[in-house]
C-alpha atoms as a PDB file:
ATOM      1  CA  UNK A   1      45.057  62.101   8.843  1.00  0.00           C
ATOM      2  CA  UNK A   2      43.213  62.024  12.413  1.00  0.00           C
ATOM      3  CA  UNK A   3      40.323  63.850  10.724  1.00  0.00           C
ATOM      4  CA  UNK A   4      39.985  61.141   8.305  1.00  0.00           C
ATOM      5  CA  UNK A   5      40.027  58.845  10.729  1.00  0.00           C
ATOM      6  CA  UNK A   6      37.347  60.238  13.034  1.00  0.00           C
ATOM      7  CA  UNK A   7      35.066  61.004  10.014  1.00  0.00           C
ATOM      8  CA  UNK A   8      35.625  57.586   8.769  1.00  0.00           C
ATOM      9  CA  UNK A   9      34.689  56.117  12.163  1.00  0.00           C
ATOM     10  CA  UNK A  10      31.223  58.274  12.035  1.00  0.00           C
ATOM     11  CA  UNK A  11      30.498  57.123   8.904  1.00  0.00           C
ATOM     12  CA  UNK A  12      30.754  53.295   9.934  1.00  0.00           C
ATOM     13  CA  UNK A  13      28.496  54.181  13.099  1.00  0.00           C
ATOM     14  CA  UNK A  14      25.971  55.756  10.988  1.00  0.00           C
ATOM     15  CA  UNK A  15      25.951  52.746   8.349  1.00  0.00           C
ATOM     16  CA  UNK A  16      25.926  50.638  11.222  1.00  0.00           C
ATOM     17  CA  UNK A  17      22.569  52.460  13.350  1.00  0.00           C
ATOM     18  CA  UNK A  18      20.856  52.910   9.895  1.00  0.00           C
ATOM     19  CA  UNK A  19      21.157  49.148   9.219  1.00  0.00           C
ATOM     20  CA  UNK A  20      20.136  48.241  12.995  1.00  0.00           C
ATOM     21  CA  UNK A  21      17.189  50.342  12.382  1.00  0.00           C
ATOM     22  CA  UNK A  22      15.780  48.295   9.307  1.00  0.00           C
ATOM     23  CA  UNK A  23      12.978  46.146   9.739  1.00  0.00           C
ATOM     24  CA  UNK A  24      14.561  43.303   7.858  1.00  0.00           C
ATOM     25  CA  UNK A  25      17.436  43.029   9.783  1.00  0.00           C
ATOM     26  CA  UNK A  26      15.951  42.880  12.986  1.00  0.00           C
ATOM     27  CA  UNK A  27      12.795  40.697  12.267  1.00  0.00           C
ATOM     28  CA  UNK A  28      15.986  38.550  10.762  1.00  0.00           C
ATOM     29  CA  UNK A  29      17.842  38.054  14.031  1.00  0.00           C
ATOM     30  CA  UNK A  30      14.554  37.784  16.113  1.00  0.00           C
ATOM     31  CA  UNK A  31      13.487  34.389  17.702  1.00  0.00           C
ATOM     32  CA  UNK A  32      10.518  32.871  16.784  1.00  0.00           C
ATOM     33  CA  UNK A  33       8.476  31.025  19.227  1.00  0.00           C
ATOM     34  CA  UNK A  34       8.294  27.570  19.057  1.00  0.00           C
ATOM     35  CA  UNK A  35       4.843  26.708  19.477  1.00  0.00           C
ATOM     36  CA  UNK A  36       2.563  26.772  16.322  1.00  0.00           C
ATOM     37  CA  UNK A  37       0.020  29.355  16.650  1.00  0.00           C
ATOM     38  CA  UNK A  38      -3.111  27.048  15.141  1.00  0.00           C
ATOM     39  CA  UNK A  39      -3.446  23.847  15.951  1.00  0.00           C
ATOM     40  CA  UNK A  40      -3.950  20.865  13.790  1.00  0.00           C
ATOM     41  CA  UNK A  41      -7.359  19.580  13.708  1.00  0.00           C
ATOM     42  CA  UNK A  42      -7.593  15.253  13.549  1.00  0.00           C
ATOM     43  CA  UNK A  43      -9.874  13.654  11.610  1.00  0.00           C
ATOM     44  CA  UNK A  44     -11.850  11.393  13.626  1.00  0.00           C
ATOM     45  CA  UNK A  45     -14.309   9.735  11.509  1.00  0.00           C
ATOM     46  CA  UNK A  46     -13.065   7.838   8.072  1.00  0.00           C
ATOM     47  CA  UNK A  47     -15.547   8.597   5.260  1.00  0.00           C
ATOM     48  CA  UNK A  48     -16.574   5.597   3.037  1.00  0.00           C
ATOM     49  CA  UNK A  49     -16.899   5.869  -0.470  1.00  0.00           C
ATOM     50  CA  UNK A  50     -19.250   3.800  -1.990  1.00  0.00           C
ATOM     51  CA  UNK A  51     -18.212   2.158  -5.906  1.00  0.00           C
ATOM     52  CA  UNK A  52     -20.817   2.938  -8.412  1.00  0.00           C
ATOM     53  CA  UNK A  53     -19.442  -0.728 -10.049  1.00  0.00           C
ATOM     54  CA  UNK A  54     -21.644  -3.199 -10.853  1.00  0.00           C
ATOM     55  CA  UNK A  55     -22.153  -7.337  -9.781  1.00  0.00           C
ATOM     56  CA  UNK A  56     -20.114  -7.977 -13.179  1.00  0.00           C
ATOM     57  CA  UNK A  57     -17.171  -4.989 -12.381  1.00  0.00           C
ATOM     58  CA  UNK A  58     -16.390  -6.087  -8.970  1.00  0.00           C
ATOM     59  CA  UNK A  59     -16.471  -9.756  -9.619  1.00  0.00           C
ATOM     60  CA  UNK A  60     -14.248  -8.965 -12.842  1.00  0.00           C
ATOM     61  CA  UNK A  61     -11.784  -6.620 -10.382  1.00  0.00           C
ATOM     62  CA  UNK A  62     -11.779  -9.223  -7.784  1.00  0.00           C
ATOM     63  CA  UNK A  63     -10.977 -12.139 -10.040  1.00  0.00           C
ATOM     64  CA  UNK A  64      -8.023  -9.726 -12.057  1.00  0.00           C
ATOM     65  CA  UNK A  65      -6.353  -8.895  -8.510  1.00  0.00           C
ATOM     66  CA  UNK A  66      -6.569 -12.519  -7.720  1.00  0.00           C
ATOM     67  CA  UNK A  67      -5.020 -13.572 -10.933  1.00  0.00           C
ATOM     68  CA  UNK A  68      -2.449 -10.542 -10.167  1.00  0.00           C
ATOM     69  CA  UNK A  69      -1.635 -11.802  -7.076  1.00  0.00           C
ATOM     70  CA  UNK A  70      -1.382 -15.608  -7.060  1.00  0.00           C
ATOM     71  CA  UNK A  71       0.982 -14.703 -10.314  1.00  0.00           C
ATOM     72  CA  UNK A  72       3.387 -12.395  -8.063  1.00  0.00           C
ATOM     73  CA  UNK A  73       2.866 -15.919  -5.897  1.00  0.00           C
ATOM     74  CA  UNK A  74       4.162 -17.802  -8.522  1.00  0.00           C
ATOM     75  CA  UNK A  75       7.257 -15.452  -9.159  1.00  0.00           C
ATOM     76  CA  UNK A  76       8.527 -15.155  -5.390  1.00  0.00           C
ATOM     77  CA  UNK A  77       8.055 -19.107  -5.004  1.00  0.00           C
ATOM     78  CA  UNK A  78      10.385 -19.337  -8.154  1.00  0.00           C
ATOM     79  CA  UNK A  79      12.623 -16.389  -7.343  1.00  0.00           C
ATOM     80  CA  UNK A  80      13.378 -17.496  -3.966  1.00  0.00           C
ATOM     81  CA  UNK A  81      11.748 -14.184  -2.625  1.00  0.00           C
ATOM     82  CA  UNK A  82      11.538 -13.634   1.343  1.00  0.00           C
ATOM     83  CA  UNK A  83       9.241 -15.312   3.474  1.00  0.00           C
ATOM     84  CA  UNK A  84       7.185 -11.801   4.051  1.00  0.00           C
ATOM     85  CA  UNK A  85       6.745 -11.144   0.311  1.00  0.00           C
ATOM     86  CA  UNK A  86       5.300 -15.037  -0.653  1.00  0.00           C
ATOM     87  CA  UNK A  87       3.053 -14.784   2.752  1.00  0.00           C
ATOM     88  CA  UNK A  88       1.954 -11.286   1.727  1.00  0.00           C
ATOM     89  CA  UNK A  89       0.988 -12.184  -2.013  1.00  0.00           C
ATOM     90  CA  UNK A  90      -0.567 -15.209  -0.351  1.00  0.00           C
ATOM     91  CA  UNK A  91      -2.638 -13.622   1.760  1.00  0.00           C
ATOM     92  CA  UNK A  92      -3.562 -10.932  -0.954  1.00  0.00           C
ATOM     93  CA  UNK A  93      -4.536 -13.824  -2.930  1.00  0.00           C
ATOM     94  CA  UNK A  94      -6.546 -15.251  -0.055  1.00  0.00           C
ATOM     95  CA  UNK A  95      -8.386 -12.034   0.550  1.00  0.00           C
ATOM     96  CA  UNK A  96      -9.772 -11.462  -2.862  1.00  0.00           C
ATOM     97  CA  UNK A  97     -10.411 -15.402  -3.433  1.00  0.00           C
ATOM     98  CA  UNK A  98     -12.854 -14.763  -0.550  1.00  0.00           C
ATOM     99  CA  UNK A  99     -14.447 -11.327  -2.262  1.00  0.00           C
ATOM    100  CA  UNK A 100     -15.247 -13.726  -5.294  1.00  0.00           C
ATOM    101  CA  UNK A 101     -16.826 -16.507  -3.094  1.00  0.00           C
ATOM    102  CA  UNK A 102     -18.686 -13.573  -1.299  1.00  0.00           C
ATOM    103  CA  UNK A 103     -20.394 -12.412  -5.041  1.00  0.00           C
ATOM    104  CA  UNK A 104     -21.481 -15.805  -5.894  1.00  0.00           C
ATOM    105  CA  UNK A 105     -24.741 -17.739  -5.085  1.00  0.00           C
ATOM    106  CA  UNK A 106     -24.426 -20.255  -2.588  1.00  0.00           C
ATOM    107  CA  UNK A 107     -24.002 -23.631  -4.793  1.00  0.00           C
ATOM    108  CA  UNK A 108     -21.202 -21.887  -6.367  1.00  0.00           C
ATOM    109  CA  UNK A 109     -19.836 -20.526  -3.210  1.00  0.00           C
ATOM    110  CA  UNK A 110     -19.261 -24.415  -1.571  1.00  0.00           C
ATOM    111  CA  UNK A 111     -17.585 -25.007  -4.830  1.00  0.00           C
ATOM    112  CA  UNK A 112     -14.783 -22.114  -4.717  1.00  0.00           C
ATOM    113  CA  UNK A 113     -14.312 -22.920  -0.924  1.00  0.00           C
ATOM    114  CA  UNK A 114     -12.482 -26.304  -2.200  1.00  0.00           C
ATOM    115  CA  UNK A 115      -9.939 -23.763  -3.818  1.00  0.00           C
ATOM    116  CA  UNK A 116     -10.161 -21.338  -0.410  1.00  0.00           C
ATOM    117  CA  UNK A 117      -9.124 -24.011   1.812  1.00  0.00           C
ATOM    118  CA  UNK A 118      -6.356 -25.067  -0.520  1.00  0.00           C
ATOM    119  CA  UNK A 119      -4.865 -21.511  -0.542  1.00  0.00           C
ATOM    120  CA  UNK A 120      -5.274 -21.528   2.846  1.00  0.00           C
ATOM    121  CA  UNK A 121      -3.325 -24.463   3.247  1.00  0.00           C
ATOM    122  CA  UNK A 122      -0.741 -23.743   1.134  1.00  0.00           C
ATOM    123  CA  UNK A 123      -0.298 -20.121   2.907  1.00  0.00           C
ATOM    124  CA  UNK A 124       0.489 -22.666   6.068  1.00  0.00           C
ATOM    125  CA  UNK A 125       2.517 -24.950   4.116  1.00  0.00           C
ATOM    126  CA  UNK A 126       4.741 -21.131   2.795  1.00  0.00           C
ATOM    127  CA  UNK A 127       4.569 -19.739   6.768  1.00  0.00           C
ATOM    128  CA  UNK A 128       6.024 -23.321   7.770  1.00  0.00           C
ATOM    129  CA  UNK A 129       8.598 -23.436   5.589  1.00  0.00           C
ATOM    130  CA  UNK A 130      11.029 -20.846   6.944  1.00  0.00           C
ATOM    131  CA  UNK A 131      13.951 -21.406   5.186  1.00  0.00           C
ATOM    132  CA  UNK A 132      12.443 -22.141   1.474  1.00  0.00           C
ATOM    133  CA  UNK A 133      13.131 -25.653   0.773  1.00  0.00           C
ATOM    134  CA  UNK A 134       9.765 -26.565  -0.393  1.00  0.00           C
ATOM    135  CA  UNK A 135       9.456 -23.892  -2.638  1.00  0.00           C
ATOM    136  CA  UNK A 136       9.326 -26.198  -5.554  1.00  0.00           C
ATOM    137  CA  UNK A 137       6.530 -28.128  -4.247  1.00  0.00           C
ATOM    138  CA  UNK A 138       4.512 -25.229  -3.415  1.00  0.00           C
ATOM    139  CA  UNK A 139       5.141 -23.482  -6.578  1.00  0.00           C
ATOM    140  CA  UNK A 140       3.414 -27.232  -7.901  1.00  0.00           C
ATOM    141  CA  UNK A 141       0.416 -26.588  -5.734  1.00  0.00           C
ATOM    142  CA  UNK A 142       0.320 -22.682  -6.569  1.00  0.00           C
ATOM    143  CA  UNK A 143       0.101 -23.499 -10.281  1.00  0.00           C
ATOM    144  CA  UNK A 144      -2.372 -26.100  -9.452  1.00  0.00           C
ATOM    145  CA  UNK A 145      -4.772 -24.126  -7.575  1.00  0.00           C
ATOM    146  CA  UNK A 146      -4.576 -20.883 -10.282  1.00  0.00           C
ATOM    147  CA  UNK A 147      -5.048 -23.528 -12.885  1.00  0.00           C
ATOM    148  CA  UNK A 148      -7.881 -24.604 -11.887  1.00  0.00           C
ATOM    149  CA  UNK A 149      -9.775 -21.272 -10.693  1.00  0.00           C
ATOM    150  CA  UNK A 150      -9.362 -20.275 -13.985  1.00  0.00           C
ATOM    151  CA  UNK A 151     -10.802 -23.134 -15.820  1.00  0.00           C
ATOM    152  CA  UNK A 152     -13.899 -22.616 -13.657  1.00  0.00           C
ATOM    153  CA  UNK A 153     -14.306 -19.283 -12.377  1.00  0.00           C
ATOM    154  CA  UNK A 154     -13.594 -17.167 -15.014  1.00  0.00           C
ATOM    155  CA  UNK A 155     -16.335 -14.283 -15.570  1.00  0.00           C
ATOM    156  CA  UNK A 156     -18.156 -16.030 -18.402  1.00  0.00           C
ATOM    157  CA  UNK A 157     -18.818 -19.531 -16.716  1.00  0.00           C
ATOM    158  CA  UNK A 158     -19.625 -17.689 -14.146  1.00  0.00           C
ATOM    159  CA  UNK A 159     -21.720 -14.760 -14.873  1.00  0.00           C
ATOM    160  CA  UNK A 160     -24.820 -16.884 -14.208  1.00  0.00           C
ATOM    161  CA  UNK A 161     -24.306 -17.449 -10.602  1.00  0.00           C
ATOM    162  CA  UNK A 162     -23.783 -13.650  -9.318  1.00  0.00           C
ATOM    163  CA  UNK A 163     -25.516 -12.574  -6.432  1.00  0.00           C
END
């Protein structure tokens, strides 16, 4: 009985060294160091990609994300969205109103600036009105002002007066 005890015992040591011994095992239970052996390089200069579009693309793209934009207007003013989402589509609208005006010659351009200063107006009007009770009469003057952008700058009344 002691003798199978004893050999049972060396056995368990032996299993024990020969597992100790393995590679795995001890790369396993090994600490890593913490700092990261390259380092990251930062990109310090954007590139600029240039659009291969033409006068008639980019007006077309400007005037569709306008559209897109004074719609999602539309919806928060009759939703009853938060004050950040009807300034934001505001603004978006804003910003490519002024891309169109920037494509067209300059007779044209004194006649879209009516419709800038109106958006830019109503933006105040939406930025006042904290709590949304003029929603319905900005939603009046939104519908106006997309109304009548359309009826006069859409591509083919326009395509004329391109830059």
């Amino acid at each position: 009985m002691r003798l199978k005890k004893i050999s049972l015992f060396l056995l368990c040591c032996i299993v024990l060294l020969e597992s100790a011994g393995c590679e795995a095992f001890t790369r396993k239970f090994t600490r890593k160091s913490k700092k990261s052996e390259q380092a990251v390089q930062m990109v310090l200069v954007p590139e600029e990609y240039k659009s291969n579009m033409t006068k008639e693309e980019l007006y077309r793209q400007y005037f569709l994300f306008w559209k897109s934009w004074h719609d999602e207007l539309e919806n928060a003013l009759t939703q009853k969205s938060s004050l950040k989402k009807k300034t934001d589509c505001a603004q978006e609208a804003l910003k490519n109103l002024i891309n169109m005006k920037g494509m067209l010659v300059d007779d044209m351009q004194k006649n879209i600036d009516v419709y800038v200063n109106k958006t830019i107006e109503l933006l105040a009007a939406i930025k006042s009105d904290i709590y949304g009770t003029n929603d319905s009469r900005n939603l009046q003057v939104a519908e106006r002002i997309k109304m009548d952008i359309h009826k006069e700058f859409i591509y083919p009344k326009i395509k004329n007066y391109l830059k």
